[in-house]
Protein backbone atom coordinates (compact mmCIF):
# COMPACT_ATOMS: atom_id res chain seq x y z
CA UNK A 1 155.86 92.53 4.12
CA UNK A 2 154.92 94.04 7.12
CA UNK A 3 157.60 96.25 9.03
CA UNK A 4 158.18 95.99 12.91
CA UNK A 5 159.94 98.98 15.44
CA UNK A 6 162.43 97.92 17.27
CA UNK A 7 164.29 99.97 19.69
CA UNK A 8 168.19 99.58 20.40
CA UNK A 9 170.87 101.36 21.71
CA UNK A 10 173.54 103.03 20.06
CA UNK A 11 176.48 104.73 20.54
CA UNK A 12 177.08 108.55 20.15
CA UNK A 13 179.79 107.60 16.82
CA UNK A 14 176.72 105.47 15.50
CA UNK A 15 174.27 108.41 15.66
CA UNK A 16 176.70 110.40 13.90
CA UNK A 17 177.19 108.18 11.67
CA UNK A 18 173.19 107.86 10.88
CA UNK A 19 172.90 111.26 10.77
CA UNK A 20 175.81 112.14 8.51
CA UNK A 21 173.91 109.28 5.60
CA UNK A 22 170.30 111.59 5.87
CA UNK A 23 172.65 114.65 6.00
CA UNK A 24 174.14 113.96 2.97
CA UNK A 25 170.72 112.84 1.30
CA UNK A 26 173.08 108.70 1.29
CA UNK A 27 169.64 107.49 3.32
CA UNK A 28 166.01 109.18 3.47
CA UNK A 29 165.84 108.96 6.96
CA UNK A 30 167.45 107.42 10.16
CA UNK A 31 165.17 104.33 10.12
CA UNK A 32 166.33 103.64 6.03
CA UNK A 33 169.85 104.04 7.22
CA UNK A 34 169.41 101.02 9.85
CA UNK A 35 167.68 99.06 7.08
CA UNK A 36 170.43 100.06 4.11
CA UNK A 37 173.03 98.70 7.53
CA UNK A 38 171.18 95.58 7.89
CA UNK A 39 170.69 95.08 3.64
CA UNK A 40 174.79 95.31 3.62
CA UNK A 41 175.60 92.98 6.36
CA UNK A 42 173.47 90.42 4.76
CA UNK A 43 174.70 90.87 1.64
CA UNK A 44 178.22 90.39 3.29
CA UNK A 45 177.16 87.35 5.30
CA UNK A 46 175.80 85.27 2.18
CA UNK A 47 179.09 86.20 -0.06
CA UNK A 48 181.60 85.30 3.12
CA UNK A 49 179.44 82.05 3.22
CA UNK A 50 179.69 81.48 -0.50
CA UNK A 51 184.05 82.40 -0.18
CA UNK A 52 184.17 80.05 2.82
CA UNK A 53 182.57 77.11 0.58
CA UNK A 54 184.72 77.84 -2.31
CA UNK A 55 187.98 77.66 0.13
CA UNK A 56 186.68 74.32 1.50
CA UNK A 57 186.08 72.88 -1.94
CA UNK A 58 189.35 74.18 -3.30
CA UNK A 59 190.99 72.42 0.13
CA UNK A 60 189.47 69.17 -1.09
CA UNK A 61 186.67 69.59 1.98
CA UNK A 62 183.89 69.40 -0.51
CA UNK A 63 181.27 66.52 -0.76
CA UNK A 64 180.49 65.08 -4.42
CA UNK A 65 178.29 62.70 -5.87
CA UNK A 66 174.60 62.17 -5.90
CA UNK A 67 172.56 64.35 -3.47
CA UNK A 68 170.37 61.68 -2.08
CA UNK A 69 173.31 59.36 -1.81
CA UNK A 70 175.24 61.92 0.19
CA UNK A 71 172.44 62.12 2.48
CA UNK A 72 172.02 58.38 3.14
CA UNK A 73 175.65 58.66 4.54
CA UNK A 74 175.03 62.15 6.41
CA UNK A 75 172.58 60.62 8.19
């Protein structure tokens, strides 16, 4: 994987913040701060996904059946 540098403004509470993780030896540096940031939001994303599907199928919003049957119909 190669990495690219992006540049992006932040506010004076998010540098802080960055600084405070390498201070306290949380992240290695400022740039794995941004990445462990990034990992966690992810990480949140795919599990508010997965809790938003479970909802739906506990709601009765679900699809079941065959796969390629369901598809004929979605499309």
């Amino acid at each position: 994987m190669s990495n690219i540098t992006i540049s992006v403004p932040i506010t004076k509470e998010q540098e802080r913040f960055i600084k405070e993780r390498v201070r306290s030896g949380v992240s290695a540096n400022k740039a794995h701060a941004i990445r462990q940031a990034l990992d966690k939001l992810s990480e949140e994303e795919a599990i508010n996904a997965v809790l938003e599907a479970e909802q739906e199928i506990s709601e009765g919003k679900g699809l079941r059946g065959n796969l390629r049957e369901l598809l004929k119909k979605i499309k």
